[in-house]
C-alpha atoms as a PDB file:
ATOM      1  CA  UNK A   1      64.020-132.575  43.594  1.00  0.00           C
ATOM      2  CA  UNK A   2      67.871-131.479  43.347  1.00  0.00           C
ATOM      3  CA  UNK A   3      69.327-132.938  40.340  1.00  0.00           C
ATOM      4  CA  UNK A   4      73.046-132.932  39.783  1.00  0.00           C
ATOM      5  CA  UNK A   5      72.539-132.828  36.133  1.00  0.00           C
ATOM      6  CA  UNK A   6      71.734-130.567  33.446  1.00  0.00           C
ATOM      7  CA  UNK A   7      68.682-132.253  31.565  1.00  0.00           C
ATOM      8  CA  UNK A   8      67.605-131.724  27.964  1.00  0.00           C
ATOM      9  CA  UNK A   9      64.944-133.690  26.441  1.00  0.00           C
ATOM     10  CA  UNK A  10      63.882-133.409  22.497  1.00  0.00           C
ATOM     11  CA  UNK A  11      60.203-133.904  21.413  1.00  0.00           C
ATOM     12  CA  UNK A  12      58.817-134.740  17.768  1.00  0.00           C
ATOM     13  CA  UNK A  13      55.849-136.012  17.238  1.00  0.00           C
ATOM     14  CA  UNK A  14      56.370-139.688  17.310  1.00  0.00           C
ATOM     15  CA  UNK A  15      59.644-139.962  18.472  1.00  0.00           C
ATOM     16  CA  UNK A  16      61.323-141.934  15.767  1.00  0.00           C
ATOM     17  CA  UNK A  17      63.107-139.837  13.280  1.00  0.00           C
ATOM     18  CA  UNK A  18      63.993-136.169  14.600  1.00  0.00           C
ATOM     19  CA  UNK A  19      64.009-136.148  18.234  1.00  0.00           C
ATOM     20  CA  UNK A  20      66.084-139.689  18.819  1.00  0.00           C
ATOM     21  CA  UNK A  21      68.534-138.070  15.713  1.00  0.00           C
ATOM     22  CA  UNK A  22      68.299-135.165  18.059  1.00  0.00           C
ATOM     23  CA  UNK A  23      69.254-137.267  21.016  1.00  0.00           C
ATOM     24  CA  UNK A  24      71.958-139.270  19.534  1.00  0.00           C
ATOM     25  CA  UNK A  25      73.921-136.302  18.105  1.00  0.00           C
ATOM     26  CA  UNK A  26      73.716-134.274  21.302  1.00  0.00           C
ATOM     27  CA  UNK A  27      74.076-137.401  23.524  1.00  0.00           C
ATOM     28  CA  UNK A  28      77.757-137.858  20.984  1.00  0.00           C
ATOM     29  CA  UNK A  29      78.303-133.941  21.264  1.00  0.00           C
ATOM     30  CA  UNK A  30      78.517-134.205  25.317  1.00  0.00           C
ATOM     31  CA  UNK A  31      80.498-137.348  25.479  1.00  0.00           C
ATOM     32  CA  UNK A  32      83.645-135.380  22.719  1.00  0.00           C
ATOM     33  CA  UNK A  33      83.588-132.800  25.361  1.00  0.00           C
ATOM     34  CA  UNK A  34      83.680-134.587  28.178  1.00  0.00           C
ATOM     35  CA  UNK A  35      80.346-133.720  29.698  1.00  0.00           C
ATOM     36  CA  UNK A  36      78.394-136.928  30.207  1.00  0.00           C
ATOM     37  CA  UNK A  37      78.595-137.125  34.296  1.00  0.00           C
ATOM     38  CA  UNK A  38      77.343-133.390  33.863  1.00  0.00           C
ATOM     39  CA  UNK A  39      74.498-133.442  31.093  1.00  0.00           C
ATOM     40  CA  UNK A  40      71.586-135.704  30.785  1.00  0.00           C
ATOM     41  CA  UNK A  41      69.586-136.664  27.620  1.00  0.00           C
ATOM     42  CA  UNK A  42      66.230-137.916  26.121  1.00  0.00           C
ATOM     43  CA  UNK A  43      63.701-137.680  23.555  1.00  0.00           C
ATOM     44  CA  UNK A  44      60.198-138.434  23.622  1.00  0.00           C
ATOM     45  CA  UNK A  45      56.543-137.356  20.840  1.00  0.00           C
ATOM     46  CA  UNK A  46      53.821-135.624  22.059  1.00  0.00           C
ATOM     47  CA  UNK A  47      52.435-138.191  20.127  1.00  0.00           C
ATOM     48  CA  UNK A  48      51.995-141.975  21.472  1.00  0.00           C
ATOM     49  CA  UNK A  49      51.887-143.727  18.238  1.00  0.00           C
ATOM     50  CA  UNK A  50      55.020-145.684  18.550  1.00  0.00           C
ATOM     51  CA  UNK A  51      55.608-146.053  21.755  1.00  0.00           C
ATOM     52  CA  UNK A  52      58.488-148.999  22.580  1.00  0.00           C
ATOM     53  CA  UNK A  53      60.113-148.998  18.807  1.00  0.00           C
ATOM     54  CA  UNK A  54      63.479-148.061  18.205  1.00  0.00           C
ATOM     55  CA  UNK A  55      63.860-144.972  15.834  1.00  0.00           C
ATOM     56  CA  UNK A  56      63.147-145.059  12.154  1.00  0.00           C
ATOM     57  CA  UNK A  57      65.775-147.394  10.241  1.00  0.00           C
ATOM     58  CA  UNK A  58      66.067-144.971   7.596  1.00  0.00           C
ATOM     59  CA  UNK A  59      67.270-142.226  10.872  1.00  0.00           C
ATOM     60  CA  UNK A  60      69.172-145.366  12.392  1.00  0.00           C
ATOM     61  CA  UNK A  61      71.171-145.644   8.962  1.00  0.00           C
ATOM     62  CA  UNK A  62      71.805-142.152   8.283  1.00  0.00           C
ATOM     63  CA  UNK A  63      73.269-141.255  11.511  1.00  0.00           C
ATOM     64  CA  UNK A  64      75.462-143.944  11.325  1.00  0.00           C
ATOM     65  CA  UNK A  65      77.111-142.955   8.486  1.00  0.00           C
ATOM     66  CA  UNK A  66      77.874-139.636  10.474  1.00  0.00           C
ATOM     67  CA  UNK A  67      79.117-141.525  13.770  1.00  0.00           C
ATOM     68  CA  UNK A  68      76.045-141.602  15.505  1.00  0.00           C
ATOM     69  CA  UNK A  69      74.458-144.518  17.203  1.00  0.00           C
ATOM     70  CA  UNK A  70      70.977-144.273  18.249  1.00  0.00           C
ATOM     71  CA  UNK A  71      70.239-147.963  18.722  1.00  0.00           C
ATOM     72  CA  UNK A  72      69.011-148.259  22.339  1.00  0.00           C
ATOM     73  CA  UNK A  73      66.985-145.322  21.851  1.00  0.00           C
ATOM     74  CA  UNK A  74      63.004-146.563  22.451  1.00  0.00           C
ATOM     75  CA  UNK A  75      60.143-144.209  21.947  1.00  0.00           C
ATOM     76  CA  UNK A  76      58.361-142.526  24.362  1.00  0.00           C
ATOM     77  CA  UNK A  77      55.868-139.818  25.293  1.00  0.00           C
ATOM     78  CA  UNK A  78      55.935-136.737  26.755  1.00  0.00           C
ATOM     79  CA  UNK A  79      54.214-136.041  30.014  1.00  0.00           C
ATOM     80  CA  UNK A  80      53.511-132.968  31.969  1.00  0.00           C
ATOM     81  CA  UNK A  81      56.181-134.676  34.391  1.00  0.00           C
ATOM     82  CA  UNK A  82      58.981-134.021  32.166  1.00  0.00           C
ATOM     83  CA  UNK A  83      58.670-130.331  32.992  1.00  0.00           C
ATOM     84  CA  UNK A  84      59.782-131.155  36.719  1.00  0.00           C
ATOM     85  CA  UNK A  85      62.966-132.878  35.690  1.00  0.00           C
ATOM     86  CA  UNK A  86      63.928-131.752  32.243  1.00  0.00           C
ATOM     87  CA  UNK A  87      65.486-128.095  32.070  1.00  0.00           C
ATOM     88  CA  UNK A  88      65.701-127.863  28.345  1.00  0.00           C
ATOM     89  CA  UNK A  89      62.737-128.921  26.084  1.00  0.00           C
ATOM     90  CA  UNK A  90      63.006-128.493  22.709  1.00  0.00           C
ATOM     91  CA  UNK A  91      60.542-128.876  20.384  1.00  0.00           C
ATOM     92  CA  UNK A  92      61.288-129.747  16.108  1.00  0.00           C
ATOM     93  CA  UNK A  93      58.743-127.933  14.842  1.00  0.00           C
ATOM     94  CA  UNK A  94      55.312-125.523  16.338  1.00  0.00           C
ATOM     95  CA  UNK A  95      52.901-127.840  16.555  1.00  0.00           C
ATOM     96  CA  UNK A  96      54.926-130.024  18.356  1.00  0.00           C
ATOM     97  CA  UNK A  97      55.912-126.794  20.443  1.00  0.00           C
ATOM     98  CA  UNK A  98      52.076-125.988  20.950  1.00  0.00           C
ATOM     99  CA  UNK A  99      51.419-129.624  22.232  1.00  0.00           C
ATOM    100  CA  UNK A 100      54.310-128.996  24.407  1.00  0.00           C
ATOM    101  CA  UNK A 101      52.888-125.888  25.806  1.00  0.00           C
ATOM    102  CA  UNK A 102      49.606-128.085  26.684  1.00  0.00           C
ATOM    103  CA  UNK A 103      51.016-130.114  28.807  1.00  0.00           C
ATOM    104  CA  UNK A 104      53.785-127.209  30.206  1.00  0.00           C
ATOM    105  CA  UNK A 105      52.952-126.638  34.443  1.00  0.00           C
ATOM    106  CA  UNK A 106      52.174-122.526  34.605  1.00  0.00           C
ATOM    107  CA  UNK A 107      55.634-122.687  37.325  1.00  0.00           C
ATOM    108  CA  UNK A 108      58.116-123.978  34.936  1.00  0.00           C
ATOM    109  CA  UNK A 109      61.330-122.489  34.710  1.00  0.00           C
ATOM    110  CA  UNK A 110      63.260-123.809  32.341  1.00  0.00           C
ATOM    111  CA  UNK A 111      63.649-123.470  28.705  1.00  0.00           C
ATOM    112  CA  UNK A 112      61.009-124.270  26.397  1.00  0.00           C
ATOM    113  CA  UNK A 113      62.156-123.428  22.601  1.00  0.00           C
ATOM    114  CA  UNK A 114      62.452-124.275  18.804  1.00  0.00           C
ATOM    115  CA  UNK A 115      65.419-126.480  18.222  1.00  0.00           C
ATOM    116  CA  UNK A 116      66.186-123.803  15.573  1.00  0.00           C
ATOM    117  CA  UNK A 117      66.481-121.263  17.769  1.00  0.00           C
ATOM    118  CA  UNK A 118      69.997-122.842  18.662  1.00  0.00           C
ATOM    119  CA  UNK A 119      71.284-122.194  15.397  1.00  0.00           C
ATOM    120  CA  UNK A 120      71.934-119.308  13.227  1.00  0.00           C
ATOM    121  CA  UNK A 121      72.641-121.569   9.853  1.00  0.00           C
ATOM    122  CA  UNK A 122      68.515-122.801  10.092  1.00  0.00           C
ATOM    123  CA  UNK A 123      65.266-120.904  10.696  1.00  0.00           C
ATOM    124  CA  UNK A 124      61.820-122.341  11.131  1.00  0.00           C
ATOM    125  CA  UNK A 125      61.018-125.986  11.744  1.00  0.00           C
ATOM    126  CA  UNK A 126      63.145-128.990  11.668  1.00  0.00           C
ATOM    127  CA  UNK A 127      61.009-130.629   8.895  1.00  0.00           C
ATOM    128  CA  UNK A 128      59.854-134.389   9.728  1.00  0.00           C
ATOM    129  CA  UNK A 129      61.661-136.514   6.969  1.00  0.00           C
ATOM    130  CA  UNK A 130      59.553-139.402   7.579  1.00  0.00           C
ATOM    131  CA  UNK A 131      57.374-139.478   4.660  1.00  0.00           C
ATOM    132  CA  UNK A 132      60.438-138.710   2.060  1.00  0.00           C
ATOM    133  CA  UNK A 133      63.644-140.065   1.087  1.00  0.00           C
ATOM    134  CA  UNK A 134      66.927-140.730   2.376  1.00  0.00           C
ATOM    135  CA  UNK A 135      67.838-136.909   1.220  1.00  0.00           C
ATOM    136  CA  UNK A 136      65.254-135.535   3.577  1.00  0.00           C
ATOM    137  CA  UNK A 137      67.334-137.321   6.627  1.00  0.00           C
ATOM    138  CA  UNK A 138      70.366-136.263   5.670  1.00  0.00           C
ATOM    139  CA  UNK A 139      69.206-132.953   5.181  1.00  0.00           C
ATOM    140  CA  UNK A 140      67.337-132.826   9.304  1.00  0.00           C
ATOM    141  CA  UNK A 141      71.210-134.384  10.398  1.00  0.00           C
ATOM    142  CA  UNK A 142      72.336-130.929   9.379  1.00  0.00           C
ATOM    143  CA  UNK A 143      70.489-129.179  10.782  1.00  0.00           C
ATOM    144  CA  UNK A 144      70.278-131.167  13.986  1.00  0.00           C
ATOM    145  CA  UNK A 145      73.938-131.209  14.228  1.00  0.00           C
ATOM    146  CA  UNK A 146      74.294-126.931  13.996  1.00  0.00           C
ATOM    147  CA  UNK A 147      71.439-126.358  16.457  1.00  0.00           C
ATOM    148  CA  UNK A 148      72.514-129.347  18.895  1.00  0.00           C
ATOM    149  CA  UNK A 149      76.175-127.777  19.220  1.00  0.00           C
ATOM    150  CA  UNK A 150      74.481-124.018  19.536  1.00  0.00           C
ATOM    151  CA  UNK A 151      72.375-125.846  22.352  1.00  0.00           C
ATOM    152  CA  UNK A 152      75.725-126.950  24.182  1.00  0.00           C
ATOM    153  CA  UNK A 153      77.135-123.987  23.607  1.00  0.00           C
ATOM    154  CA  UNK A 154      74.574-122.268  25.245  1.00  0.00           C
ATOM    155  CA  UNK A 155      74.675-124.624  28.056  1.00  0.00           C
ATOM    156  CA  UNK A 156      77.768-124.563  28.823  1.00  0.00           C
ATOM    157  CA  UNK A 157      78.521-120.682  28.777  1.00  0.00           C
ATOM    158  CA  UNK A 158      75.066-120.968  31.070  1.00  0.00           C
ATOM    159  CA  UNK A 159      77.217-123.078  33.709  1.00  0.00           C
ATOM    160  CA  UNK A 160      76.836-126.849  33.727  1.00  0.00           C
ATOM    161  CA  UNK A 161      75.039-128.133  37.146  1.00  0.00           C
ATOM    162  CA  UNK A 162      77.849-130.857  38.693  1.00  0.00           C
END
């Protein structure tokens, strides 16, 4: 299939705190540069435990306060199909990254990475937030926002498809 789209897609584990934060502030990052007709978005968990629900209020809240609206965002789960559309998957943390591999066809091409590895102001994991307080969101919007811009970055000095 020819897409005329570069496609990212961003995988927690439940999709409803880092990935759709993930989503939102890349999916606002394209639109101030005046890539949406060019770039593509989604998130989805490797897990399927809440498939349907929008992301965690306590995510919902604190990207608002940043800009960021991530209300029609629904949870999902990945599939070995995403490999054959998406050409960026990024995983928050490794064993989200090891499910990913699982699942990854042997003839995929694109890029499989850390969202981390996007940034040099963050190393390791993106830390799930969901069992602490509002702190622990504010502090994964941080680093979601460095490594999302490194990610465009790298996109667009990679060419844009369009």
């Amino acid at each position: 299939m020819q897409k005329n789209k570069t496609t990212v897609l961003f995988v927690c584990l439940g999709n409803i705190c880092r990935s759709p934060t993930a989503h939102g502030v890349f999916r606002q990052l394209v639109e101030d540069r005046g890539l949406s007709a060019l770039i593509e978005t989604d998130s989805a968990g490797t897990g399927a435990y809440h498939v349907g629900e929008p992301p965690d209020r306590r995510a919902t809240a604190e990207a608002a306060k940043r800009g960021y609206d991530l209300a029609d965002l629904r949870a999902r789960q990945a599939v070995a199909a995403d490999f054959g559309y998406y050409d960026y998957v990024i995983a928050m943390d490794e064993q989200n990254l090891a499910g990913l591999r699982g699942i990854c066809p042997s003839d995929y091409s694109g890029c499989l990475a850390m969202m981390t590895d996007f940034t040099d102001s963050y190393k390791g994991e993106v830390p799930d937030p969901y069992f602490g307080g509002a702190e622990g969101f504010a502090y994964v919007l941080d680093m979601l926002e460095s490594a999302c811009g490194g990610l465009l970055d790298r996109i667009e000095s990679s060419g844009v498809k369009g």
